[in-house]
N, C-alpha and C. Protein backbone atom coordinates (compact mmCIF):
# COMPACT_ATOMS: atom_id res chain seq x y z
N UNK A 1 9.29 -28.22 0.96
CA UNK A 1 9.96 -27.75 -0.25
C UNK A 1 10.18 -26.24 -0.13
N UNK A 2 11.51 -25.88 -0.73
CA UNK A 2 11.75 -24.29 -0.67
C UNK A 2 11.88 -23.70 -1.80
N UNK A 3 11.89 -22.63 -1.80
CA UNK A 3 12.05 -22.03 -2.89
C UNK A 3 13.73 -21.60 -3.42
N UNK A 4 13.80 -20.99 -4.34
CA UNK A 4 14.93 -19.78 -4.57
C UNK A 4 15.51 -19.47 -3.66
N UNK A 5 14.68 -18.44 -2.79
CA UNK A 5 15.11 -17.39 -2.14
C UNK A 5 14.64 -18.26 -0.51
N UNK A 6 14.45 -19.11 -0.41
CA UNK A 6 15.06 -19.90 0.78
C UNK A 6 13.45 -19.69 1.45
N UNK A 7 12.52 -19.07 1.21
CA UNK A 7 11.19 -19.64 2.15
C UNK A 7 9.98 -20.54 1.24
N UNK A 8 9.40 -20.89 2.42
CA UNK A 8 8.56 -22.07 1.53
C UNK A 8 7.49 -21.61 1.03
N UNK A 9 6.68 -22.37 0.05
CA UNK A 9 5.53 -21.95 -0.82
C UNK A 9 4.57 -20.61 -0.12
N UNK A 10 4.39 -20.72 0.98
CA UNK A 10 3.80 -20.19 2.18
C UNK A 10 4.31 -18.81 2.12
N UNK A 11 5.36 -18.95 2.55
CA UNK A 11 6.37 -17.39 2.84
C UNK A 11 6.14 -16.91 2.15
N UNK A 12 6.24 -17.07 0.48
CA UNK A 12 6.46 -16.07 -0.41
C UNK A 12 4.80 -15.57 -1.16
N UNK A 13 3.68 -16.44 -0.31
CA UNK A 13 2.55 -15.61 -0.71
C UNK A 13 2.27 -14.29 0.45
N UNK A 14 3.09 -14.85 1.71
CA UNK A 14 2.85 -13.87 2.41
C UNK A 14 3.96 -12.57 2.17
N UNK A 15 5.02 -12.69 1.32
CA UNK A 15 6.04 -12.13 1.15
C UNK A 15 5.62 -11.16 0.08
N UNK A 16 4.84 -11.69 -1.05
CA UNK A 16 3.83 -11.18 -1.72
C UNK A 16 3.11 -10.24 -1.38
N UNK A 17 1.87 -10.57 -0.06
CA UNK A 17 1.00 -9.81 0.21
C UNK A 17 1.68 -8.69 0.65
N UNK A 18 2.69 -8.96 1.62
CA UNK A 18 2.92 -7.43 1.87
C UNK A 18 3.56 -7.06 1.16
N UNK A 19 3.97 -7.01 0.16
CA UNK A 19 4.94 -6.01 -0.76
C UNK A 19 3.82 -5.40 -1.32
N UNK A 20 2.83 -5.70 -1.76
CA UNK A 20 1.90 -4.86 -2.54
C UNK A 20 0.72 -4.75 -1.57
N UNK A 21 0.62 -4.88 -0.44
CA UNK A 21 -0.04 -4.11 0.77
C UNK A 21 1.30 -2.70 1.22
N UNK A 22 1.78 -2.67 1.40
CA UNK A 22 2.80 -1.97 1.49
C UNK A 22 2.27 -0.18 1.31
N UNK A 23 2.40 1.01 2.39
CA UNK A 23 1.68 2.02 2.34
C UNK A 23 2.17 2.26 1.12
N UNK A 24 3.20 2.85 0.65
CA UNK A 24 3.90 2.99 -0.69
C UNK A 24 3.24 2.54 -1.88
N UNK A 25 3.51 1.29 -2.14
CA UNK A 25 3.24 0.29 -3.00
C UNK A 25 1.94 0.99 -3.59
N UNK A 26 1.12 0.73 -2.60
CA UNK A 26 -0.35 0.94 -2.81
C UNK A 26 -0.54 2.31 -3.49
N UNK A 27 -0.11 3.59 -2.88
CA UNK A 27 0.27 4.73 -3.21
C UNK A 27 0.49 5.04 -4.78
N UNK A 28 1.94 3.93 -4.67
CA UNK A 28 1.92 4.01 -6.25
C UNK A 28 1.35 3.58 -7.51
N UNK A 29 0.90 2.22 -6.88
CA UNK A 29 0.15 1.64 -7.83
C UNK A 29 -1.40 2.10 -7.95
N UNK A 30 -1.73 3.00 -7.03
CA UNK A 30 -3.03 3.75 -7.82
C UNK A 30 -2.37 4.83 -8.78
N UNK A 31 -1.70 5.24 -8.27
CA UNK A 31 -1.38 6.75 -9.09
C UNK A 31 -0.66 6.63 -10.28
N UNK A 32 -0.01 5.27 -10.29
CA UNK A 32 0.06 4.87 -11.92
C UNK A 32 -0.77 4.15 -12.79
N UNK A 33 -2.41 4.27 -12.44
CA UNK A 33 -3.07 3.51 -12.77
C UNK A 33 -3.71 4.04 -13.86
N UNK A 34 -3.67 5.02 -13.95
CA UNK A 34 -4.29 6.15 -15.30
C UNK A 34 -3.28 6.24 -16.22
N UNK A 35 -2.33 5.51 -16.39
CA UNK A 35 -1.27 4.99 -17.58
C UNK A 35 0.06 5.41 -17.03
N UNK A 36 1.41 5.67 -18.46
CA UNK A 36 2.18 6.23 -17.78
C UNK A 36 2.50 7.04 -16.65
N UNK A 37 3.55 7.19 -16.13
CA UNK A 37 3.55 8.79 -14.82
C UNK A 37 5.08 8.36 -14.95
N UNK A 38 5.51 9.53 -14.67
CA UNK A 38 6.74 10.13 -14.55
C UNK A 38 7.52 9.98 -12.97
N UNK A 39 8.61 10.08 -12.96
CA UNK A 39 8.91 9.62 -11.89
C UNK A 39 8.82 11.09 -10.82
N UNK A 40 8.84 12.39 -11.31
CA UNK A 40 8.29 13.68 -10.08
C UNK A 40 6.93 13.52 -10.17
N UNK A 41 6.14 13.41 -11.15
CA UNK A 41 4.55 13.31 -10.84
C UNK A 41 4.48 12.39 -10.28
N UNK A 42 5.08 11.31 -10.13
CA UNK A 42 4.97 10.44 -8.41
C UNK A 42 4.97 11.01 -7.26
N UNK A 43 6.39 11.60 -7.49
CA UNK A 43 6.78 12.44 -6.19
C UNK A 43 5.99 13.31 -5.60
N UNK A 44 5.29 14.37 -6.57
CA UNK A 44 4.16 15.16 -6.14
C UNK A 44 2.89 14.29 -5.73
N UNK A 45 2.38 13.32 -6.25
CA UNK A 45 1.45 12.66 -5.98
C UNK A 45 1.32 12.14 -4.61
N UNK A 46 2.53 11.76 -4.17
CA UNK A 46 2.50 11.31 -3.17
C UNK A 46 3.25 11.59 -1.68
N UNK A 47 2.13 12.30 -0.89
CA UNK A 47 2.67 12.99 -0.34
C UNK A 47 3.42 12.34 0.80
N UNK A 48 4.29 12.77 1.33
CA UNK A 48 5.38 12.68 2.40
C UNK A 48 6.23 11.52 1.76
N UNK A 49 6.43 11.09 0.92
CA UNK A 49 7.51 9.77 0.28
C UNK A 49 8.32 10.38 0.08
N UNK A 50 9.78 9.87 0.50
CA UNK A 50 11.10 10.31 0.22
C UNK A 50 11.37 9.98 -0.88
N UNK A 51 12.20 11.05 -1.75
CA UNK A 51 12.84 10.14 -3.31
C UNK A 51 13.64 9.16 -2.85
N UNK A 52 14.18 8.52 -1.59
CA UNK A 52 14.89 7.63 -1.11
C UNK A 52 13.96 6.48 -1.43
N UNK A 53 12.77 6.37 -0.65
CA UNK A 53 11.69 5.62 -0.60
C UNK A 53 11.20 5.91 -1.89
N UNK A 54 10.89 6.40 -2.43
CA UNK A 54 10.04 6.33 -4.12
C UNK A 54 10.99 5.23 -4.56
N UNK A 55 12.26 5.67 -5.01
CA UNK A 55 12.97 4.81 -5.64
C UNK A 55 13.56 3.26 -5.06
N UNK A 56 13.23 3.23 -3.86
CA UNK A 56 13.26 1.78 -3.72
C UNK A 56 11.75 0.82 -3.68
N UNK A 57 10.73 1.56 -3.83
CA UNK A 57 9.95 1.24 -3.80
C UNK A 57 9.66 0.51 -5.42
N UNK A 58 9.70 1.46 -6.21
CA UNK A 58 10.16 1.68 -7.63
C UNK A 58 9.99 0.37 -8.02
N UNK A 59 11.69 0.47 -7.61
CA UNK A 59 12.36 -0.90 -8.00
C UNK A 59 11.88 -1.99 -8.01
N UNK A 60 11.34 -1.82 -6.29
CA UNK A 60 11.09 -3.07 -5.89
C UNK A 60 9.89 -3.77 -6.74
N UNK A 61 8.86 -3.23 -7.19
CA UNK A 61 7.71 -3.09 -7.80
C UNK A 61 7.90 -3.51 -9.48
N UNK A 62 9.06 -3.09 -9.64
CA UNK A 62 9.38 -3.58 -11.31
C UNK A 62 10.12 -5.09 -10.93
N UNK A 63 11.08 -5.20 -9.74
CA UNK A 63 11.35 -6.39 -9.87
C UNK A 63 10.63 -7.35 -9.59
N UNK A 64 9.08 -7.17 -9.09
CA UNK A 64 8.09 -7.97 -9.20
C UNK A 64 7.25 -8.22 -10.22
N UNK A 65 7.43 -7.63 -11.35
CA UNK A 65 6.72 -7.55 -12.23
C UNK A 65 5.49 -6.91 -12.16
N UNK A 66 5.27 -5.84 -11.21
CA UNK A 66 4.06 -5.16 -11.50
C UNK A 66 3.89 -3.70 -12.22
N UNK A 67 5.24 -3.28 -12.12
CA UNK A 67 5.87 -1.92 -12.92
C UNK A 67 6.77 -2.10 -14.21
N UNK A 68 6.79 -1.28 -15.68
CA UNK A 68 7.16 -1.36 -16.21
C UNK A 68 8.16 -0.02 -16.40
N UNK A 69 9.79 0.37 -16.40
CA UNK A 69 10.19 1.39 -16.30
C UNK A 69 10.69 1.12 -18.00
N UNK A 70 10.29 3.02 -18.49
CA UNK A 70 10.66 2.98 -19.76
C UNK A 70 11.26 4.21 -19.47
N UNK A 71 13.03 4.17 -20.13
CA UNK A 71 13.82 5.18 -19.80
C UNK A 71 14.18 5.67 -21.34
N UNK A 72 13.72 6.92 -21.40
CA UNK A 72 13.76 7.60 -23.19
C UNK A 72 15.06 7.96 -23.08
N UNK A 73 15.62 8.39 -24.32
CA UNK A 73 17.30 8.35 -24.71
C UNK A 73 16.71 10.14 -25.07
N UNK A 74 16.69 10.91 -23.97
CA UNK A 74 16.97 12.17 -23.71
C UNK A 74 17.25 13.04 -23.24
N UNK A 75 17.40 14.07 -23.36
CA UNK A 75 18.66 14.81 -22.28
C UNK A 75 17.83 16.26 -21.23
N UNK A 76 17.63 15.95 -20.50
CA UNK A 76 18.02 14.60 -19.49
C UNK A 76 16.87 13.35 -19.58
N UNK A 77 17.27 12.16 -19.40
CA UNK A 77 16.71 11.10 -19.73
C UNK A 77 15.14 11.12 -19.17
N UNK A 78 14.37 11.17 -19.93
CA UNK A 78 13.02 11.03 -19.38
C UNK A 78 12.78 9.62 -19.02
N UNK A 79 12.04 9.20 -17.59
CA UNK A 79 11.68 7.74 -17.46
C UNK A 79 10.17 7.78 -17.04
N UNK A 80 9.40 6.69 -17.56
CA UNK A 80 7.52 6.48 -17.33
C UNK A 80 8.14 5.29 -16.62
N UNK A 81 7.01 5.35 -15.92
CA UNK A 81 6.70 4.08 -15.20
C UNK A 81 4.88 3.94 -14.89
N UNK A 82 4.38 2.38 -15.84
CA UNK A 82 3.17 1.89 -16.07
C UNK A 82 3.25 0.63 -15.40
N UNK A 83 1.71 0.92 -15.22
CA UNK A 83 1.54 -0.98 -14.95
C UNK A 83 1.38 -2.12 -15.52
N UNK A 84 2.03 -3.22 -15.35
CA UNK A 84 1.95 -4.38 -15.89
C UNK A 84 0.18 -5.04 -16.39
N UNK A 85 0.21 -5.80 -16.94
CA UNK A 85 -1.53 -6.50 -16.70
C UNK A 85 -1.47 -7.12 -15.28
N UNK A 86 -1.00 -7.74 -14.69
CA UNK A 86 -0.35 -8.24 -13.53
C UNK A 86 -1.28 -7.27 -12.33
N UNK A 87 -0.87 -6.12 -12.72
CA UNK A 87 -0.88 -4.95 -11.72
C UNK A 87 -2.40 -4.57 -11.82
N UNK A 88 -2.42 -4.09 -13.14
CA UNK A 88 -4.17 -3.91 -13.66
C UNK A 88 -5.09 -4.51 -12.45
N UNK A 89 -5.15 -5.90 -12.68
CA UNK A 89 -5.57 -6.09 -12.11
C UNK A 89 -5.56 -6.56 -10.41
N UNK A 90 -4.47 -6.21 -9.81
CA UNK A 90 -4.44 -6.06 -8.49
C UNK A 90 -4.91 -4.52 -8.13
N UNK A 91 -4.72 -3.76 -9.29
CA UNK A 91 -5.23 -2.49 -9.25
C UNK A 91 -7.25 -2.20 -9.17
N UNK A 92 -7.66 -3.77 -9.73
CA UNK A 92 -8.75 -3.48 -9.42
C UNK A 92 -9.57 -3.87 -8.08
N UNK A 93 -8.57 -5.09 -7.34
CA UNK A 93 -8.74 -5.65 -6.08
C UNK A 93 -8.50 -4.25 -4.81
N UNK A 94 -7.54 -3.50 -5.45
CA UNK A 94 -7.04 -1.77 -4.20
C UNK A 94 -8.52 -1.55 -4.20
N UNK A 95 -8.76 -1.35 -5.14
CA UNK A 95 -10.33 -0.18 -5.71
C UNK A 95 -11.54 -0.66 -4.80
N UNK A 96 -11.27 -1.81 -5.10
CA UNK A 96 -12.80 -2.24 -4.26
C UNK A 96 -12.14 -2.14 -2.65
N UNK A 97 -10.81 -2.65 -2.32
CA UNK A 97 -10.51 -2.27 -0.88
C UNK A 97 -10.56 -1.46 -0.23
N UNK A 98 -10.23 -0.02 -1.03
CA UNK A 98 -10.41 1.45 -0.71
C UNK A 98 -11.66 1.88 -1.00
N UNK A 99 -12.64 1.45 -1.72
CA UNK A 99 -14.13 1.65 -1.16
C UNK A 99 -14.52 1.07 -0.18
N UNK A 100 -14.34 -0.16 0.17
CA UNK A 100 -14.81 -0.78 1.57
C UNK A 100 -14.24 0.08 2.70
N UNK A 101 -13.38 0.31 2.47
CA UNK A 101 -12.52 1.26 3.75
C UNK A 101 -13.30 2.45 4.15
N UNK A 102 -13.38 3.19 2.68
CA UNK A 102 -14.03 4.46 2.93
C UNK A 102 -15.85 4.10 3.30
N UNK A 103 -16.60 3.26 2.87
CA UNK A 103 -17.85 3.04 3.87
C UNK A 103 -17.68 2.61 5.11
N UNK A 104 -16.58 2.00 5.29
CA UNK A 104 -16.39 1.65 6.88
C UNK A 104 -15.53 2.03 7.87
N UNK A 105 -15.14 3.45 7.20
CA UNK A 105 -13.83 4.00 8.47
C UNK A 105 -14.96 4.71 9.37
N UNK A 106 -15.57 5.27 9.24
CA UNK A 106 -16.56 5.42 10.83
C UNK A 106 -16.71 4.09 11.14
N UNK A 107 -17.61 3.52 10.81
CA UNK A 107 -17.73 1.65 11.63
C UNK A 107 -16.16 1.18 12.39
N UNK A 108 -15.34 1.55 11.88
CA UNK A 108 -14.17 1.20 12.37
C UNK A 108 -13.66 1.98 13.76
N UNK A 109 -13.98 3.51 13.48
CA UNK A 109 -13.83 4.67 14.19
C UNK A 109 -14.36 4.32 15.65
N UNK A 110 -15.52 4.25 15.40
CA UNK A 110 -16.82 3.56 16.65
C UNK A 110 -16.10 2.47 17.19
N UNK A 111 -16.03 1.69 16.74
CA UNK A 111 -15.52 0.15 17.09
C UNK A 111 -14.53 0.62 18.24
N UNK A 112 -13.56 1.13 17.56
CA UNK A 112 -12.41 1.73 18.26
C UNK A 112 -12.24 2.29 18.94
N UNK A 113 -13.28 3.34 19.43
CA UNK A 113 -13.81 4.02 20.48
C UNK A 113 -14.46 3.13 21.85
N UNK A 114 -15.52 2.33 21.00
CA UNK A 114 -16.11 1.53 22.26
C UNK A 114 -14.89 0.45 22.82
N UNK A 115 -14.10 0.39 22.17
CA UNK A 115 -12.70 -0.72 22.79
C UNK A 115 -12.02 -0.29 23.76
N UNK A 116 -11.47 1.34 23.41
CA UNK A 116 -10.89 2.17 24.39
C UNK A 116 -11.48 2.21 25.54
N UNK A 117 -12.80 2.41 25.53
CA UNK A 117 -13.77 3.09 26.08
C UNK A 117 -13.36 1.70 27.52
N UNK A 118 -13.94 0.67 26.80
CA UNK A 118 -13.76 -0.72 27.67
C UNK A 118 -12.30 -1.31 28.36
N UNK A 119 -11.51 -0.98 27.68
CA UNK A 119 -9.91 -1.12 27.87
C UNK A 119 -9.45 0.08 29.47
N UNK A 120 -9.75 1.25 28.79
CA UNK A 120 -9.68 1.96 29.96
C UNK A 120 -10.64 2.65 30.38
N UNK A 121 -11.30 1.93 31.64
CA UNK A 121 -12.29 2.61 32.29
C UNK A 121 -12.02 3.74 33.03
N UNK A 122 -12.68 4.47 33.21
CA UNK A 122 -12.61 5.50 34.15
C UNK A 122 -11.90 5.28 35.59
N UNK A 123 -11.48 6.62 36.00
CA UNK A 123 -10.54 6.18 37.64
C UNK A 123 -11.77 6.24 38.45
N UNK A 124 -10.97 5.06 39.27
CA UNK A 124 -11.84 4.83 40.33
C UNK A 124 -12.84 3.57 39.69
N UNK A 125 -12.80 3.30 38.81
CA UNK A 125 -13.76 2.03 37.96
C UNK A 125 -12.70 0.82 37.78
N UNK A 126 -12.63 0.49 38.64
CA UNK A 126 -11.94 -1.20 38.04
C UNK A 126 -12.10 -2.34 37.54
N UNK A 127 -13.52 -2.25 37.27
CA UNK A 127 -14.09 -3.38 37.03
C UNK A 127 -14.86 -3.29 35.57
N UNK A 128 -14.37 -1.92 34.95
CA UNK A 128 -14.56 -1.50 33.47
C UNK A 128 -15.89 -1.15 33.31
N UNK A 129 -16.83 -1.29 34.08
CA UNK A 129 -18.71 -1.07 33.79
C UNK A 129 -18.56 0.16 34.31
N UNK A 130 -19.11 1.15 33.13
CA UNK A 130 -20.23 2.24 33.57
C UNK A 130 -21.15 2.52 34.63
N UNK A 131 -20.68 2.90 35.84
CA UNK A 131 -22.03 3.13 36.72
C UNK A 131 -22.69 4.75 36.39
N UNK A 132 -23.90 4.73 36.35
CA UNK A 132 -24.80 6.18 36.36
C UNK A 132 -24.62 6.73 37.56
C-alpha cells in the first residue's frame, strides 16, 4: 500500500525521521523552543544558516506541522514562528539526545581514534598490530 506522495508506510517514517533529524531542523526547533522567535533572531541564533536555507527550512517545518507562522498586519510585517504541541514534544526527545551526545562525545572521540588508529597502521606495519 502507498501513500499520497507515492512511498509506502515505511518511507514516510523514514522521510519523517530525517526531516526533523535534519542539522537545521534541529537548530531550529531548539531555538524556538522558549516560545515565539522571530524570523532574524533565528538568523542570529543560528550560526552559518543561509536566509536561503532558514526559509526553506521554515517552511518545510510548518508544512509538517511542527511550526506555527504568525504574520502581524504591520509595517513592515512582523512574523513569530512557535512550536506546535507536535513539536513540544519532539522537542523533548532533542533534549535528552543532546544530553546523551554531550556525555558521550569523548566516548565517541576515543572510539574514533582507536578505529583510525586500527584502519591505518603505521608504515611499514601491514598487518595493523602495534609492535614495541
Amino acid at each position: 500500500m502507498r501513500s499520497e506522495d507515492g512511498c509506502a508506510p515505511a518511507c514516510s517514517v523514514q522521510e519523517v525521521v530525517d526531516r526533523v533529524a535534519g542539522k537545521w531542523s534541529v537548530c531550529i526547533l531548539v531555538a524556538a523552543a522558549d516560545g515565539p522567535i522571530r524570523f532574524t533572531e533565528l538568523e542570529r541564533a543560528i550560526s552559518g544558516i543561509s536566509r536561503r536555507m532558514l526559509t526553506l527550512t521554515l517552511r518545510n517545518l510548518e508544512r509538517d506541522g511542527l511550526l506555527v507562522r504568525t504574520v502581524y498586519p504591520t509595517v513592515p510585517p512582523r512574523v513569530e514562528y512557535r512550536l506546535t504541541p507536535m513539536a513540544t514534544e519532539l522537542h523533548t526527545a532533542l533534549v535528552a539526545l543532546t544530553a546523551w551526545a554531550e556525555r558521550h562525545r569523548a566516548d565517541v572521540a576515543e572510539a574514533r581514534r582507536r578505529y583510525d588508529d586500527r584502519a591505518n597502521p603505521p608504515e611499514g606495519d601491514s598487518d595493523g598490530l602495534r609492535r614495541s
